[in-house]
C-alpha atoms as a PDB file:
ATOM      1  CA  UNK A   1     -28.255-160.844  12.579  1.00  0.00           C
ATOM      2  CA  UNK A   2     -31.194-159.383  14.486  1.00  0.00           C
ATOM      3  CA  UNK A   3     -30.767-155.741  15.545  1.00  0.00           C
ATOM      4  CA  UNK A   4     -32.426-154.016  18.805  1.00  0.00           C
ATOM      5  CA  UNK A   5     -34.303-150.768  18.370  1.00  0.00           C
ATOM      6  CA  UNK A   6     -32.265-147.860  19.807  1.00  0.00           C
ATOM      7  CA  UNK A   7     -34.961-144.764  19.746  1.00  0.00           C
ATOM      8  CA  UNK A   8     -32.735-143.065  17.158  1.00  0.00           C
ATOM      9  CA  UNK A   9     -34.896-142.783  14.333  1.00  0.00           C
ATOM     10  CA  UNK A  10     -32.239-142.810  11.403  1.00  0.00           C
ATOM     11  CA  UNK A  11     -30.587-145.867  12.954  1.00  0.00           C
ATOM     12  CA  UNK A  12     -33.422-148.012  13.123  1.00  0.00           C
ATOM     13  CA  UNK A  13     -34.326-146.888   9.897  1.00  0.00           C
ATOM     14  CA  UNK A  14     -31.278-148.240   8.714  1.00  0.00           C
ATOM     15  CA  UNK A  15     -32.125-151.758  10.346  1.00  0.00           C
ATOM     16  CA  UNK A  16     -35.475-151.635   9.060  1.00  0.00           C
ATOM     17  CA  UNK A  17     -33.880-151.233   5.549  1.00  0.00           C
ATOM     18  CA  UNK A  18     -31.248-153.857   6.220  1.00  0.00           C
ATOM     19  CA  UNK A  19     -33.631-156.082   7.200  1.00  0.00           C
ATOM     20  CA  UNK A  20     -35.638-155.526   3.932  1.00  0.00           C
ATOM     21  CA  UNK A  21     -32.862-156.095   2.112  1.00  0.00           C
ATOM     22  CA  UNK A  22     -32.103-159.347   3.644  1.00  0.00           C
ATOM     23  CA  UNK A  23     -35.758-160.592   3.059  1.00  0.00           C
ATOM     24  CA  UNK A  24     -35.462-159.675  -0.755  1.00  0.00           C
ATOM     25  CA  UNK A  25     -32.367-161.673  -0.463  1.00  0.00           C
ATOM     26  CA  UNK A  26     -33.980-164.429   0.588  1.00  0.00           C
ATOM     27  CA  UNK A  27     -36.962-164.088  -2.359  1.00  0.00           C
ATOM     28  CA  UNK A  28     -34.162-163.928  -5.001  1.00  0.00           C
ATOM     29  CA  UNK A  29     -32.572-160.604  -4.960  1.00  0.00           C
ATOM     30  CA  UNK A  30     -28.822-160.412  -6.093  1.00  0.00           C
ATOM     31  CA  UNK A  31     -26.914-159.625  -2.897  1.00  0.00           C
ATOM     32  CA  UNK A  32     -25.156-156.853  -4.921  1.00  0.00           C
ATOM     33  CA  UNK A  33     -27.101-154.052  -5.444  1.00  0.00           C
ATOM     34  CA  UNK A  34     -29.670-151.484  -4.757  1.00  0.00           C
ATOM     35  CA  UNK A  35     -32.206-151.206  -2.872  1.00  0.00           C
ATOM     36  CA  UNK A  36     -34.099-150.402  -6.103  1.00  0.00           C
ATOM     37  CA  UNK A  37     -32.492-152.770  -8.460  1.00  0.00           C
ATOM     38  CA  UNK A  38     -33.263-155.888  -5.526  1.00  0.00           C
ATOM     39  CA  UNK A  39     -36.857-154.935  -5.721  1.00  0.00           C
ATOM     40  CA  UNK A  40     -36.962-154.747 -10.114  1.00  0.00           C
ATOM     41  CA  UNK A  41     -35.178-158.280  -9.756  1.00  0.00           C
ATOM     42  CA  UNK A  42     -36.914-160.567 -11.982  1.00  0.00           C
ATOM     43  CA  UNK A  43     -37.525-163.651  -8.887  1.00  0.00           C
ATOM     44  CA  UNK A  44     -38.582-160.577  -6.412  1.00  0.00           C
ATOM     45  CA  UNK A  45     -40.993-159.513  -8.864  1.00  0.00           C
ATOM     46  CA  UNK A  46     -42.553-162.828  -9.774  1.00  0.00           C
ATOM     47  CA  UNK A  47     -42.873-163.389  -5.929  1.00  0.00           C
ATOM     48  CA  UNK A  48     -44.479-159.648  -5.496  1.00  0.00           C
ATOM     49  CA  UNK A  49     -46.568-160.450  -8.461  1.00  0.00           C
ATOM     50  CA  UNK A  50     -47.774-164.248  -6.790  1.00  0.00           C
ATOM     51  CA  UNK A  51     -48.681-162.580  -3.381  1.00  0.00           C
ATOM     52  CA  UNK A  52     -52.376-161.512  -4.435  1.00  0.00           C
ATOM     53  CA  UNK A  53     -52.088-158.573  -2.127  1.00  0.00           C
ATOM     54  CA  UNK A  54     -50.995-155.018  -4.111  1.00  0.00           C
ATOM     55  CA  UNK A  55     -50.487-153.055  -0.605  1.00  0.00           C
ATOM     56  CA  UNK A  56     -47.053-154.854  -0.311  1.00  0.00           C
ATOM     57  CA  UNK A  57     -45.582-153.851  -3.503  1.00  0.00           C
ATOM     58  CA  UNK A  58     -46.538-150.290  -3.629  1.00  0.00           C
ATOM     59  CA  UNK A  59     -45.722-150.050   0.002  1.00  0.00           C
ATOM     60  CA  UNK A  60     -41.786-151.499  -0.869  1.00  0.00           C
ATOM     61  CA  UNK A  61     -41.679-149.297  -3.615  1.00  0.00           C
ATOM     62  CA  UNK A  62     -42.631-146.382  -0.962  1.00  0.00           C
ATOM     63  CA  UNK A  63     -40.489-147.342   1.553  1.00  0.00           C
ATOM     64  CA  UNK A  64     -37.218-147.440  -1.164  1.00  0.00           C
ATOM     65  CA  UNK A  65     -38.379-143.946  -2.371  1.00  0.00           C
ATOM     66  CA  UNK A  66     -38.096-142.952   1.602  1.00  0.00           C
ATOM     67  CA  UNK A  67     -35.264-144.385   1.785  1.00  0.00           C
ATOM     68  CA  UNK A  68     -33.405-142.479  -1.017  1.00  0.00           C
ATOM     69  CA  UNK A  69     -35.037-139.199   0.179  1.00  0.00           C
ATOM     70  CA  UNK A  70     -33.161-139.891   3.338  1.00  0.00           C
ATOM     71  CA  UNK A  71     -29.573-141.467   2.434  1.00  0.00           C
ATOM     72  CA  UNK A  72     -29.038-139.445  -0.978  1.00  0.00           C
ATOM     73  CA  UNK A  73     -31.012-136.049   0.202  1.00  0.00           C
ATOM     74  CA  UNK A  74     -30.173-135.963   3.718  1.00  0.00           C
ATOM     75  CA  UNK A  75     -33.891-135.781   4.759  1.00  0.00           C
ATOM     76  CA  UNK A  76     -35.407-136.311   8.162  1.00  0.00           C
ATOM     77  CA  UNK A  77     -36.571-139.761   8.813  1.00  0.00           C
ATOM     78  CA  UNK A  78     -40.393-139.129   8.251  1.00  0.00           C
ATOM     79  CA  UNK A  79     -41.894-140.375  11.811  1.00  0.00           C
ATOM     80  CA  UNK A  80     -45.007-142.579   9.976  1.00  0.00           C
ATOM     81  CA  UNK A  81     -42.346-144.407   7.922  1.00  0.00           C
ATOM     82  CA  UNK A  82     -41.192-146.101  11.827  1.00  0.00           C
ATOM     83  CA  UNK A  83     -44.573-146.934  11.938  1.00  0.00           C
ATOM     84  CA  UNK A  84     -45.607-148.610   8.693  1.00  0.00           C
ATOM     85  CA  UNK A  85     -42.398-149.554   7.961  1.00  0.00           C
ATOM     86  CA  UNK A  86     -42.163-152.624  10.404  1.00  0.00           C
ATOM     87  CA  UNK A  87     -46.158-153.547   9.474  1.00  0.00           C
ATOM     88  CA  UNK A  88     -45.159-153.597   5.735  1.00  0.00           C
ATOM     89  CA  UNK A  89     -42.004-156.042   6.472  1.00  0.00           C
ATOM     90  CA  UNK A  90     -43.827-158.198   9.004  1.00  0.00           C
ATOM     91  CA  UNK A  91     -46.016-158.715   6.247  1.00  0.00           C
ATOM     92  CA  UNK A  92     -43.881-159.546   3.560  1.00  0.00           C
ATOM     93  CA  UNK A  93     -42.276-162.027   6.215  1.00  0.00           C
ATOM     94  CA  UNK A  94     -45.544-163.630   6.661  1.00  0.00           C
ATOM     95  CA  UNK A  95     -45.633-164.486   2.886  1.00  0.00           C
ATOM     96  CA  UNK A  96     -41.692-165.164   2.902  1.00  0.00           C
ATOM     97  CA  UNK A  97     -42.602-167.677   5.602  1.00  0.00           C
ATOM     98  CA  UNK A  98     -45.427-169.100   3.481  1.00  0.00           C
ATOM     99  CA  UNK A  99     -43.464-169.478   0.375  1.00  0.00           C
ATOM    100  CA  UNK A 100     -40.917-171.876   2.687  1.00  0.00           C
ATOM    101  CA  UNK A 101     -38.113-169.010   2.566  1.00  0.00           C
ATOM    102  CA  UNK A 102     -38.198-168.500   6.225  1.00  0.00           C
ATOM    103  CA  UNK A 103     -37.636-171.046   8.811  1.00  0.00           C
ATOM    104  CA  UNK A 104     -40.427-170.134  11.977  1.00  0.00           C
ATOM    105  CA  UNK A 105     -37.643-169.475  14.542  1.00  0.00           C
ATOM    106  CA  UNK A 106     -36.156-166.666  11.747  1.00  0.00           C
ATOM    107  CA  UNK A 107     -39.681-165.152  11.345  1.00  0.00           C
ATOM    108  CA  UNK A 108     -40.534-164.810  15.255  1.00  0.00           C
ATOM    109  CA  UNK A 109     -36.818-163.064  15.858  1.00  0.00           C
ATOM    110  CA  UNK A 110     -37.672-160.300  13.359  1.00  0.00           C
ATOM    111  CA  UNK A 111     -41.142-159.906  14.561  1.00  0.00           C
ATOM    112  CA  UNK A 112     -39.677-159.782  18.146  1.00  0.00           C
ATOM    113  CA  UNK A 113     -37.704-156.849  16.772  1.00  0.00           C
ATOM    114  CA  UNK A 114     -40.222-155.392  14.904  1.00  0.00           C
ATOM    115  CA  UNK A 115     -42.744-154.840  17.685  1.00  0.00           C
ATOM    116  CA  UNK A 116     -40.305-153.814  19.715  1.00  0.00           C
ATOM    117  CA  UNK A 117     -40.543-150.097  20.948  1.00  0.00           C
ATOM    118  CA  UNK A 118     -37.567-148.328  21.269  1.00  0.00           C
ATOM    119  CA  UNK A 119     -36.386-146.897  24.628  1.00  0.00           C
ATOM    120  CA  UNK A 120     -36.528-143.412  25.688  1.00  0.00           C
ATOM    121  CA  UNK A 121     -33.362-141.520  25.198  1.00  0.00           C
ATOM    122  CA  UNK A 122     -32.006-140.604  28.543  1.00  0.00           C
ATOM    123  CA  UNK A 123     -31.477-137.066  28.913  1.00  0.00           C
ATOM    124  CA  UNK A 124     -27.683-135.909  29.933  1.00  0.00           C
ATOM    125  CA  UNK A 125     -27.667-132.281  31.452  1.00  0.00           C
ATOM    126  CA  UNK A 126     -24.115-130.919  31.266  1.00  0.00           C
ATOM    127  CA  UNK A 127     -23.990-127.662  33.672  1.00  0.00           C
ATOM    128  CA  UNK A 128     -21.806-124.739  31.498  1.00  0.00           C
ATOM    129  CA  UNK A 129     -19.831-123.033  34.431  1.00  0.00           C
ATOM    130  CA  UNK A 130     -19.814-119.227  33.709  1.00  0.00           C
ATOM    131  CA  UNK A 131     -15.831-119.295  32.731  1.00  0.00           C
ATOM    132  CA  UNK A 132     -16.603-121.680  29.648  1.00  0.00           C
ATOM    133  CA  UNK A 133     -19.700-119.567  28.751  1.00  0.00           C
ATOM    134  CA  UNK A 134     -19.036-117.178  26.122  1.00  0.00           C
ATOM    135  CA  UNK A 135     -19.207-117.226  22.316  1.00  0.00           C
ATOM    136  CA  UNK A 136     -17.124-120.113  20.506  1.00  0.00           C
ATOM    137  CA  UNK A 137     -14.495-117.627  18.587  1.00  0.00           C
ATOM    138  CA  UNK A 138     -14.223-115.460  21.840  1.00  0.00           C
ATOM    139  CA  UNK A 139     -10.651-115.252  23.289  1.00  0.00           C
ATOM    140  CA  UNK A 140      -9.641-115.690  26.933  1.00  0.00           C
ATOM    141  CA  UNK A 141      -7.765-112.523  27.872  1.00  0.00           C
ATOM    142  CA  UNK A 142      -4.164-112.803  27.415  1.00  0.00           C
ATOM    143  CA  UNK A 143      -4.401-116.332  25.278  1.00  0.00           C
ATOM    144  CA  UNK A 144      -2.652-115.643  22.087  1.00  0.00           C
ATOM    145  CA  UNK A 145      -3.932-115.003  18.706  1.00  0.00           C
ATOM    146  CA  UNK A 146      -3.537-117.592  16.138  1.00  0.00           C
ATOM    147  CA  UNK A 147      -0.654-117.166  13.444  1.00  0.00           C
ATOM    148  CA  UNK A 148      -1.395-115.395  10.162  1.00  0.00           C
ATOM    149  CA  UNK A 149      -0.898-118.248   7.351  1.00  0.00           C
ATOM    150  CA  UNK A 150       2.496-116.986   5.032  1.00  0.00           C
ATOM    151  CA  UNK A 151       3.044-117.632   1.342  1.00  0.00           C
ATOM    152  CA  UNK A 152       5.611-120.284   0.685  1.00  0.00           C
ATOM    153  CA  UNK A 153       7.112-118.686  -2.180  1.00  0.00           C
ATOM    154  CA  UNK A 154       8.114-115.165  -2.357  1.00  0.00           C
ATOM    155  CA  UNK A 155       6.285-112.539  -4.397  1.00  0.00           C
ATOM    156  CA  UNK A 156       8.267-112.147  -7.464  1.00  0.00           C
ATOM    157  CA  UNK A 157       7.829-110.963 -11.382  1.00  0.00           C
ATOM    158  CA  UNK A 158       6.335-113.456 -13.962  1.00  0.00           C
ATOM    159  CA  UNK A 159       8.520-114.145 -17.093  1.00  0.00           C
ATOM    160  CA  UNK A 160       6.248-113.044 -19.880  1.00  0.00           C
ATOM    161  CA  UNK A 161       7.668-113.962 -23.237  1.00  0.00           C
ATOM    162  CA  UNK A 162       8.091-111.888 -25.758  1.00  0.00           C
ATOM    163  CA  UNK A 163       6.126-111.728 -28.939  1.00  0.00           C
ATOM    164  CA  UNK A 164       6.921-109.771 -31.947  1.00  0.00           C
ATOM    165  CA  UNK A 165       3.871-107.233 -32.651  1.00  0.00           C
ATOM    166  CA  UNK A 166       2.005-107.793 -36.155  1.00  0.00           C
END
């Protein structure tokens, strides 16, 4: 399935990793998994390992570090990762493609979406007319105020028991 870039940066960040994943699928990866564990997977390694070019690897390993920052941490997509990101995985598509994993039609519909950019977001102004413009826990006048919660049970005496004293 081949994704189109929507300007939101966490969204296409997810794409970008879902396409990643789908590549290391396609080296060997176990489709269950991490992020993490596809890229320790014994085939994916061997593969990393054949390509000659060290860039790639430490760049995956980068990119699943990013990746955890921002799913498990709640980060902020880092803007250079939307950058490098789609170089490092048009690059390990390249060598996917070389290696006979790839058909040429697959490759050149994730390049198409790689170089894609992403469309400005449209601006939507939304005028605030002066009656809805006051603070958010401000009252209209004469709107009721909201009920004060009641205990279900009534307040009564606990039954101690009683203990002979030593």
């Amino acid at each position: 399935m081949i994704w189109r870039r929507t300007g939101d940066p966490l969204g296409d960040f997810v794409r970008l990793i879902q396409l990643l994943e789908e590549a290391l699928e396609r080296a060997g990866a176990p489709v269950e998994g991490t992020l993490g564990q596809k890229l320790n997977a014994e085939p994916v390694q061997d593969f990393l390992r054949g390509l000659g070019d060290p860039r790639v690897k430490e760049g995956l390993f980068r990119l699943n570090e990013v990746r955890n920052q921002v799913i498990h941490d709640r980060k902020e997509v880092p803007d250079w990762i939307l950058k490098e990101g789609p170089t490092l995985l048009a690059r390990l598509l390249y060598h996917l493609e070389l290696k006979g994993f790839y058909e040429r039609k697959e490759v050149e519909q994730r390049y198409a979406f790689l170089k894609e950019t992403p469309p400005a977001p449209t601006p939507q102004p939304e005028a605030i007319e002066p009656a809805r413009a006051r603070a958010p826990f401000e009252r209209a006048a004469g709107a009721p105020r909201p009920p004060v919660p009641s205990r279900r049970f009534q307040l009564r005496a606990l039954f101690l028991p009683r203990r002979p004293l030593r």
